[in-house]
Structure formats: C-alpha cells, structure tokens
Protein backbone atom coordinates (compact mmCIF):
# COMPACT_ATOMS: atom_id res chain seq x y z
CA UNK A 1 37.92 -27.20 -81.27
CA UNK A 2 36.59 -30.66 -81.91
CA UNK A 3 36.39 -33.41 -79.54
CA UNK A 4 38.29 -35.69 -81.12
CA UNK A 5 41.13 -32.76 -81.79
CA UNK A 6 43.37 -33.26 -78.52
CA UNK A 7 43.55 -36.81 -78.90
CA UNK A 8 44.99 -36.66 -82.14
CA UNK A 9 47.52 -34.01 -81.16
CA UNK A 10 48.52 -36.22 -78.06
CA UNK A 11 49.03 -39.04 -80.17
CA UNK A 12 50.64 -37.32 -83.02
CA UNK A 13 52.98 -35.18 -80.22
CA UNK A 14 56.05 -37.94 -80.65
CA UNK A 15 56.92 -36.06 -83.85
CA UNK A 16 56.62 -38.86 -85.68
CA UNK A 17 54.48 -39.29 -89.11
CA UNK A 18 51.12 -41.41 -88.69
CA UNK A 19 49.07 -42.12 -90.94
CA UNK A 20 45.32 -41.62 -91.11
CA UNK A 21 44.30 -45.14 -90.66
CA UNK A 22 46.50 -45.91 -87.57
CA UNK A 23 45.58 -42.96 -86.01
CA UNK A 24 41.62 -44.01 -86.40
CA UNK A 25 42.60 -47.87 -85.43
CA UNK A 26 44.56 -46.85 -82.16
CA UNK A 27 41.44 -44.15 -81.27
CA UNK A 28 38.81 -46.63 -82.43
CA UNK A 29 37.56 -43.84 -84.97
CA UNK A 30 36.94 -43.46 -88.62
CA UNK A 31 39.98 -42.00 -91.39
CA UNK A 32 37.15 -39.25 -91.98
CA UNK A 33 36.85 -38.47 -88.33
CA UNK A 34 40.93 -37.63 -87.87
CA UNK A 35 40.70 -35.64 -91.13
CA UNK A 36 37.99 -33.48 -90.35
CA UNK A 37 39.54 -33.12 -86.22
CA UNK A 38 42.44 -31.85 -87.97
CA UNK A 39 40.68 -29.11 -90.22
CA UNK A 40 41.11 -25.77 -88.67
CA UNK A 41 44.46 -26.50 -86.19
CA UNK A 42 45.96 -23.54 -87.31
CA UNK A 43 43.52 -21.13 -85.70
CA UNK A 44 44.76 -22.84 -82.48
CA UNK A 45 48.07 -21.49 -83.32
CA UNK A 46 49.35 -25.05 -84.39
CA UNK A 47 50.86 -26.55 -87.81
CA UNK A 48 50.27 -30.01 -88.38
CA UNK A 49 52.15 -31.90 -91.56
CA UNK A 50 50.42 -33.77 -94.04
CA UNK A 51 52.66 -35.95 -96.71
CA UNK A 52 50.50 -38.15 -99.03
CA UNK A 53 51.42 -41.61 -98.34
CA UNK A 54 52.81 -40.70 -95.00
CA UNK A 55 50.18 -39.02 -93.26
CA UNK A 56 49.96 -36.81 -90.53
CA UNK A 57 53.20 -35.07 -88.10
CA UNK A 58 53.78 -32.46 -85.46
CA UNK A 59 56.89 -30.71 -86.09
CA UNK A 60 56.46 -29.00 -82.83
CA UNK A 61 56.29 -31.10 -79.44
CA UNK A 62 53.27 -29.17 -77.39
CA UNK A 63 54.10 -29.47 -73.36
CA UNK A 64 51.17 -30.73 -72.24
CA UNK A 65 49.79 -29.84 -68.90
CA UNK A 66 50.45 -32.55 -66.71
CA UNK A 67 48.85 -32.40 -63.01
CA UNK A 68 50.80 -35.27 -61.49
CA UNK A 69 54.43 -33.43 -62.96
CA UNK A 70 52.97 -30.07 -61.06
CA UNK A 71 52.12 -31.60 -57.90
CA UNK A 72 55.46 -33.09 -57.74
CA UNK A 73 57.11 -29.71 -58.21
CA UNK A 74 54.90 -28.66 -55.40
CA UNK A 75 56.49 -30.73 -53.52
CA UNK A 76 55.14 -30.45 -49.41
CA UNK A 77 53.06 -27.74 -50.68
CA UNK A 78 51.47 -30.42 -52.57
CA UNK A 79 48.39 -30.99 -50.30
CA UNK A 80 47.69 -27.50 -49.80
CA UNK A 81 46.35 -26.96 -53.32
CA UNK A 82 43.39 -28.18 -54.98
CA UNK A 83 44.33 -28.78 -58.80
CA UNK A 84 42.44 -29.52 -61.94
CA UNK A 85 43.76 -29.14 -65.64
CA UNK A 86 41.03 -28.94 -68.30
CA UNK A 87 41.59 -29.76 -71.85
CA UNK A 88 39.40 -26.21 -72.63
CA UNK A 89 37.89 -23.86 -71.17
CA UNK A 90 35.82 -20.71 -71.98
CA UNK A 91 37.21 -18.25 -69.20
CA UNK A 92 39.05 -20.43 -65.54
CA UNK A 93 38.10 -17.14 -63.99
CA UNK A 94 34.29 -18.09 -65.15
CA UNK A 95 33.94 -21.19 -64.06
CA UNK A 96 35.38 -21.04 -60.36
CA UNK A 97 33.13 -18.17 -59.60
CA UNK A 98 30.28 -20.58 -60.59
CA UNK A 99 31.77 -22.62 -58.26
CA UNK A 100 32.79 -20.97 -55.62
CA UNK A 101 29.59 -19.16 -53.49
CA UNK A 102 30.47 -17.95 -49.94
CA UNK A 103 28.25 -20.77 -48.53
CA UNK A 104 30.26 -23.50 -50.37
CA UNK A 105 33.84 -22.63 -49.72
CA UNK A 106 33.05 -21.43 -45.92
CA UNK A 107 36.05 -22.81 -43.43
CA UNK A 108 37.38 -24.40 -46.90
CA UNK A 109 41.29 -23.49 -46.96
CA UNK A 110 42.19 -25.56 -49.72
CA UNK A 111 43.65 -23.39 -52.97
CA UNK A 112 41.42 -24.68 -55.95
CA UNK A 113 43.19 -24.06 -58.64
CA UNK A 114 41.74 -24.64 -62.44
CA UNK A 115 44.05 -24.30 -65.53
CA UNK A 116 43.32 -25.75 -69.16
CA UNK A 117 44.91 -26.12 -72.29
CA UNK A 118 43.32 -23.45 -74.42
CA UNK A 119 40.85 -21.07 -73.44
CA UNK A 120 38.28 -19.74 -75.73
CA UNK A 121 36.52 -16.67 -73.68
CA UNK A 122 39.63 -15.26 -71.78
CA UNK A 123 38.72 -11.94 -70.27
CA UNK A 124 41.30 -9.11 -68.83
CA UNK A 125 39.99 -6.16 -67.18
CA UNK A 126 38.69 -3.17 -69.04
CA UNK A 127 36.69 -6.00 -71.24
CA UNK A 128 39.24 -6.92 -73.75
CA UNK A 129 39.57 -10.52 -74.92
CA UNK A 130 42.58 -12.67 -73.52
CA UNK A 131 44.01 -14.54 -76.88
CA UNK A 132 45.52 -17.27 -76.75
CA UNK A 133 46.23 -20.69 -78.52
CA UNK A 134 46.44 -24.21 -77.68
CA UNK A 135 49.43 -24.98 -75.04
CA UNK A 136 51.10 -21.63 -76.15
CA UNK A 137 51.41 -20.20 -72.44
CA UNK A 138 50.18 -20.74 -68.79
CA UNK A 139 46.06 -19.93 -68.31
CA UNK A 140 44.72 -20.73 -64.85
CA UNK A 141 42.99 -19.04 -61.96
CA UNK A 142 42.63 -19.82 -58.51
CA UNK A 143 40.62 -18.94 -55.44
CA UNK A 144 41.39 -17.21 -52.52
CA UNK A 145 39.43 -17.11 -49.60
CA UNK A 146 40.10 -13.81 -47.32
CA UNK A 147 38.02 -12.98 -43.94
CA UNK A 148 38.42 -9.30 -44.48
CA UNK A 149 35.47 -7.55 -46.98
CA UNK A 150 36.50 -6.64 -50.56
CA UNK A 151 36.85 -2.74 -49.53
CA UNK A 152 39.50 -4.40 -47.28
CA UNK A 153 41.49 -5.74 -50.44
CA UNK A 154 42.97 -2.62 -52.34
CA UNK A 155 46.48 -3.45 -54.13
CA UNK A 156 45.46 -7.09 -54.17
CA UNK A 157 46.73 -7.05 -58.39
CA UNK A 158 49.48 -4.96 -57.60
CA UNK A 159 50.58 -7.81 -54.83
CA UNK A 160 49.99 -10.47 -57.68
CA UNK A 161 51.99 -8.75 -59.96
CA UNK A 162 54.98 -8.83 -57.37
CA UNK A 163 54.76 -12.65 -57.07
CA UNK A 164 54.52 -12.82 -61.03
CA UNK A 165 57.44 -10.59 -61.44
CA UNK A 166 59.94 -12.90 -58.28
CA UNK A 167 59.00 -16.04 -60.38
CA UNK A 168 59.99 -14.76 -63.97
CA UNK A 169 62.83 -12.73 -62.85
CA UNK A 170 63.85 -16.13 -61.01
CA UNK A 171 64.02 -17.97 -64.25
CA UNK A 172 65.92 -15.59 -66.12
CA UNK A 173 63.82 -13.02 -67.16
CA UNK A 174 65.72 -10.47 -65.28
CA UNK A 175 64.14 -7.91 -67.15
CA UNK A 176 61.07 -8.61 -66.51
CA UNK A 177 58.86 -5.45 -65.10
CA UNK A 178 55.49 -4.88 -64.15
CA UNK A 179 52.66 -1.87 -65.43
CA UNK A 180 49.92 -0.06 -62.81
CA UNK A 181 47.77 -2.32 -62.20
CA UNK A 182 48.07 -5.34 -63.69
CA UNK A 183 50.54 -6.44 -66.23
CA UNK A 184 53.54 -7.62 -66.89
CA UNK A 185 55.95 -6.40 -69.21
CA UNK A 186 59.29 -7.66 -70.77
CA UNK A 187 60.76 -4.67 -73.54
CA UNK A 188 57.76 -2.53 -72.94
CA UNK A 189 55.55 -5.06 -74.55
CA UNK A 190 52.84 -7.08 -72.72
CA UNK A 191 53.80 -10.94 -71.38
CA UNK A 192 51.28 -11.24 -68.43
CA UNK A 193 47.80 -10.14 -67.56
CA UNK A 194 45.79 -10.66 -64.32
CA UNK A 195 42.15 -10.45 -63.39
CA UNK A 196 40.54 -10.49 -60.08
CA UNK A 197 37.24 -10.69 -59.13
CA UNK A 198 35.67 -10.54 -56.18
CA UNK A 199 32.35 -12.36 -54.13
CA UNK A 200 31.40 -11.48 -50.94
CA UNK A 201 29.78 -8.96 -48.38
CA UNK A 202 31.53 -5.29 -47.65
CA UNK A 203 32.53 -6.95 -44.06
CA UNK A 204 33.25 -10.08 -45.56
CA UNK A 205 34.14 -12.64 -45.82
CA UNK A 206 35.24 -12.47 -49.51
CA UNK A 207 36.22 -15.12 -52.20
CA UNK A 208 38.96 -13.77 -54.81
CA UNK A 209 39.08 -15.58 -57.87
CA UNK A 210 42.37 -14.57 -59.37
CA UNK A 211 42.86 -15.40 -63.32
CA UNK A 212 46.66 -15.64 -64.54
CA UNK A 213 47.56 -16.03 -68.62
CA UNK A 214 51.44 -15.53 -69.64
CA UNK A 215 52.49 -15.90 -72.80
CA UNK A 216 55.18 -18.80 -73.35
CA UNK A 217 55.05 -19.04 -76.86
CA UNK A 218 53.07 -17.57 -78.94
CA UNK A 219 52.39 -18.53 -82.62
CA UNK A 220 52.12 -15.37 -85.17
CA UNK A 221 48.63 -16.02 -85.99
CA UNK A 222 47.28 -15.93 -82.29
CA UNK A 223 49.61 -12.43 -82.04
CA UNK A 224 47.71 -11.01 -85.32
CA UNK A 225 44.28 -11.06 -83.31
CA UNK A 226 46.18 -9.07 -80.03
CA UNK A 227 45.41 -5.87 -80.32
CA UNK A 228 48.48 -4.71 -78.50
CA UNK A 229 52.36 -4.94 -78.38
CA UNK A 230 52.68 -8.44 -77.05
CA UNK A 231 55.82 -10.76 -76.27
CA UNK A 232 56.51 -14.20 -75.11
CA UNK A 233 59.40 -15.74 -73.00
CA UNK A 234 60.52 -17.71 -75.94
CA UNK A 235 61.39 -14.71 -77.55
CA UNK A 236 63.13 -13.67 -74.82
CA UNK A 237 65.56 -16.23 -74.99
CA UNK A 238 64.87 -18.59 -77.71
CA UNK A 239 63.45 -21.47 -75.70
CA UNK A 240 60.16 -22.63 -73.81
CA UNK A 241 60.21 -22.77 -69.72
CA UNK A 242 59.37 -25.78 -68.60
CA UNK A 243 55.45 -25.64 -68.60
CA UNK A 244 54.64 -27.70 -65.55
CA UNK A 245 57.64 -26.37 -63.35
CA UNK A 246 56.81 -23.08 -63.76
CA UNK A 247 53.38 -23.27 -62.91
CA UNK A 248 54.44 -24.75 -59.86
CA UNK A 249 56.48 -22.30 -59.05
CA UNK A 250 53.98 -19.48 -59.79
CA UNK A 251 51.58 -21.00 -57.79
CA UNK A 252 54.17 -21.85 -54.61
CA UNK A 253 55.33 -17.78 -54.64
CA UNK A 254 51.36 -16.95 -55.49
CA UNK A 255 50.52 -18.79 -52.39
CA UNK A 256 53.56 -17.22 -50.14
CA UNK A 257 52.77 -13.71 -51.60
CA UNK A 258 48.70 -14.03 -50.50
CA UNK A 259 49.03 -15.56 -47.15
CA UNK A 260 51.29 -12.32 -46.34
CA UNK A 261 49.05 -9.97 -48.22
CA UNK A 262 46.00 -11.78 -46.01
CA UNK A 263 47.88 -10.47 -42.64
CA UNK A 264 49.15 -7.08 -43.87
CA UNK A 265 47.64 -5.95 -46.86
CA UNK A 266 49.83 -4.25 -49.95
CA UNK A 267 52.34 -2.36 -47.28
CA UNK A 268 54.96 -5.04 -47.87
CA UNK A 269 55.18 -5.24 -51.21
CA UNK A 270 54.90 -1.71 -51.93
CA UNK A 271 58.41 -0.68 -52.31
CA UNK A 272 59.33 -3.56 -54.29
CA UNK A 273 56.05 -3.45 -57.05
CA UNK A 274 57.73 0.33 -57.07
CA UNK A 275 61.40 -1.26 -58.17
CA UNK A 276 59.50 -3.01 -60.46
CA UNK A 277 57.30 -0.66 -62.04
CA UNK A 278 58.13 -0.11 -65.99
CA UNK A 279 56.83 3.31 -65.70
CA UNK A 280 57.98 5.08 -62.56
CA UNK A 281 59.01 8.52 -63.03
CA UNK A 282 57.78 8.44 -66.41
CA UNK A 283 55.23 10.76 -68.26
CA UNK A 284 52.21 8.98 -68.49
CA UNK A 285 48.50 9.21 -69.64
CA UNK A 286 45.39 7.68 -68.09
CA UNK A 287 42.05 7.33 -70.00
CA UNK A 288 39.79 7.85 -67.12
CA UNK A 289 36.27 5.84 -67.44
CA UNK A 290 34.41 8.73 -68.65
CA UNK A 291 36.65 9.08 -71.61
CA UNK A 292 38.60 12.41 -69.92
CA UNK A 293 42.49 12.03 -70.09
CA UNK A 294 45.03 13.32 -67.31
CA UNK A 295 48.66 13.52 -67.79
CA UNK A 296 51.69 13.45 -65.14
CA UNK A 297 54.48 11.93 -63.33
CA UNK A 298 54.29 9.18 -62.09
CA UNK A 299 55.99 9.00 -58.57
CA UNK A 300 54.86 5.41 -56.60
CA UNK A 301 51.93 3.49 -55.68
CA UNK A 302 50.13 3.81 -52.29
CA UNK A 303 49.83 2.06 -49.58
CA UNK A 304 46.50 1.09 -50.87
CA UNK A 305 47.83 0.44 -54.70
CA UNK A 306 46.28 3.51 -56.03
CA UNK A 307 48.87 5.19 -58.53
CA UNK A 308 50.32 8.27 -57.70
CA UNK A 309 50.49 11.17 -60.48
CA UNK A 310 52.29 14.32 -60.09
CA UNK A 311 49.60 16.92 -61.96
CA UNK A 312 49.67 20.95 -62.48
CA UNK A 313 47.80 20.90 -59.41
CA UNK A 314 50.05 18.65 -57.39
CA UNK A 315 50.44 14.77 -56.63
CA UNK A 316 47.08 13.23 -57.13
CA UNK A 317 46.07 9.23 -56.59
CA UNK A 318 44.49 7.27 -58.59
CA UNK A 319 42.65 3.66 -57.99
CA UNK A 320 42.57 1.38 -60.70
CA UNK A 321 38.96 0.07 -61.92
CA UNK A 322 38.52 0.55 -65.52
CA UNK A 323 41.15 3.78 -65.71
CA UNK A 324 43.84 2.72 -68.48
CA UNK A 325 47.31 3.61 -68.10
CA UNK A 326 50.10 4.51 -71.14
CA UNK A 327 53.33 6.28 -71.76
CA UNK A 328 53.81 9.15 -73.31
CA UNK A 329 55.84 9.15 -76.43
C-alpha cells in the first residue's frame, strides 16, 4: 500500500465524488500522485469509483479505527490500557515482541495494546498466513505480563477463546462457538484466530503477547486467498458491528478474563470453553506434528487445556503446539 493511499481513502470516505484535482489541492499533492495511490485498492479488498468528469467515490464507508472513540468505550478502564492504532502493520504480534523484553516491561502493569488498519504479515499458529484487507475486521495484539513461567501458562488460548466467545455471543452472535485450541467458529466456518507467544524464563516471569484478527467483513477477493472455510459477522446478520465499540469490549472482557486466569489458571473457564466447544462429542482427527493421524471422541479439555480423545486404547490427552484438529465427515 502506498503512502499516500489512506489519505485518499479518508478523504474520499464521505461517499461523495471528488475529483482528482481537489483531492491533490486539499493533500497538497500532484493529480498523478492520487491516480497512481489509487492503482491496486482492490487487492486491499476495496472498490473505489471512477466517473470521467466526476472523479473518484467510495461506495462503501470504511470504519476507521479511532483511538479516542475506543478509549471512551473503555470508559474507567480507560487508564489501564496502553493503546496505539497503526495505519499498517506487518504482524501486531511482531512488533510488540520487539518491544516488549523482560527488562523493559519489568513492574510495568499497563496493557499495551497495538492494532492497525491492515496487516500485511499476519501469522496464526501452525505457520499459515492471517489474510486480511484494509478495515475489513479487528487485528490487534496485546501484552500480558504474568509472574508465573510459561510452563505455568497451559490453556492460556483456550481462556482467550472464552473471552472471544462472551463478547460475540453478547452482540448477537449467539451461535458463536469455539474449536481446540484456538478459533472461533460461527456455522462451522472460521471467524476468529488467536496467537500467543511467549518471552520469558521457565520460572518466570513471562511476557504473553496475545494476537487477535476477527473477521467483520470480508470482501470476496481477500476470502479467495483463505485457504479455509471462512465467515464474517456481516454475514451473519447483514450488518457491520460497530468497529471501535467492539474492540472495546473485547479488550474490557480480554482484560477481566486474564487477570482471573493470572490467579487460577484455565480451572475456571474450563467447563464453559467445554459448552462452547463446536466439536465436543464429535469424531475428530488430529494431524500430529510428525505427519501421523489419530482419530476419536472427543470428550472435554483438561484442566491444563490439553484436549481429551477417547481412542481404541482409552481416553488419551492431547496439548496443542502445532497438532491440527478436524471433524470427521
């Protein structure tokens, strides 16, 4: 994306058509320079109208992230998080581990939290790329700061997933599940993905960097490039969430759901991720990381997260890492 691209869009985000040269005079730019900022929009999952003699529209309002509308949401939680919104970003989850050593964040119990309009690198576990286009959905991650070493921290997605789950099925998406160990689900298909990852010393402390994308509304050219059954609350329901609220309220329930997970570890949430879980007492597969498959029932999560399968040989459990988890058909 070109510098000069998200200026344009702002400008052009009234609906309204504008042509070439008032768009250059009001951004102190050249006619060629808004043409050529232009070129390639639809890769970022956009449409932009051009009408000779007219010039340039947005059919589409984008909700732009706005930090002062989030904070506000926040309300008296306001203080306790540290946000910045980036006009793009390569991976969130990359740059707050740059920024976020042991020795810098030590006795720091702010919540950084880094979101940005369109990401170009996102990552989800097992490798795969994140796609996503420009202000179709909610990309941020955030840092958590725990006293208690990573081995310490098992079910730490799984407890995630829970506070993902309360805030969607809050705003309507009743039917809105979740999929050992990190997904979220609406239909069966994919809506939500998390990735953790972890700094620190097997006694601790340890700095969590937790990366959150959900899909709001996805164009059909960003879903072409996912290489799995994906969905998006607007086609849920037929309209957008508010952008801003609901980041507030996913990071007010993230924040409630960590501080408890801090002080007692996955135990609380277990039974509900369970009531949650798209696959319980399903037939399932998982790929293990050597390529080896093994099937069963799945009956609950541990106390630690790990997945519990009911084999030939009895109830077996299972921890997460880079094992990959599908129905049978």
């Amino acid at each position: 994306m070109k510098s000069l691209t998200l200026p344009v869009l702002r400008l052009l985000n009234d609906g309204e058509f504008h042509s070439g040269v008032a768009i250059a005079h009001a951004l102190g730019v050249s006619r060629a320079s808004v043409s050529l900022s232009l070129q390639g929009v639809e890769e970022l999952g956009l449409v932009v109208n051009k009408v000779h003699g007219r010039g340039y529209r947005l059919p589409e309002r984008l909700q732009w992230l706005n930090r002062e509308l989030i904070l506000t949401h926040l309300g008296q939680e306001a203080s306790a998080f540290r946000l910045e919104i980036l006009d793009t970003a390569e991976s969130t989850n990359s740059l707050l581990l740059q920024r976020s050593s042991i020795k810098k964040i030590s006795g720091d119990r702010s919540i950084s939290v880094l979101a940005t309009e369109l990401q170009t690198g996102g990552r989800g576990r097992r490798g795969r790329e994140w796609h996503s286009g420009l202000g179709d959905g909610l990309t941020f991650s955030l840092v958590w700061r725990f006293q208690q070493g990573a081995n310490l921290l098992s079910g730490l997605s799984l407890a995630v997933g829970v506070a993902i789950a309360r805030v969607l099925r809050s705003s309507g998406f009743e039917d809105a599940a979740l999929k050992w160990p990190n997904d979220a689900l609406i239909d069966g298909r994919k809506l939500a993905g998390t990735l953790i990852e972890l700094q620190g010393d097997m006694l601790g402390p340890t700095v969590a960097v937790i990366g959150i994308g959900i899909n709001l509304k996805v164009s059909d050219t960003i879903k072409d490039r996912i290489d799995q059954s994906a969905t998006d609350l607007y086609s849920i329901n037929g309209e957008t969430p508010d952008r801003n609220r609901l980041m507030a309220a996913l990071l007010l329930e993230l924040a409630r759901v960590l501080r408890n997970f801090e002080c007692h570890g996955f135990a609380p949430f277990r039974q509900e991720w369970v009531r949650y879980h798209a696959l319980e007492n399903q037939s399932v597969q998982l790929q293990m990381p050597d390529g080896s498959f093994q099937e069963g029932l799945v009956r609950g999560v541990g106390q630690d997260g790990s997945l519990i399968l009911n084999t030939p040989g009895g109830d077996r459990s299972y921890n997460g890492g880079e094992i990959s988890l599908r129905k049978v058909a």
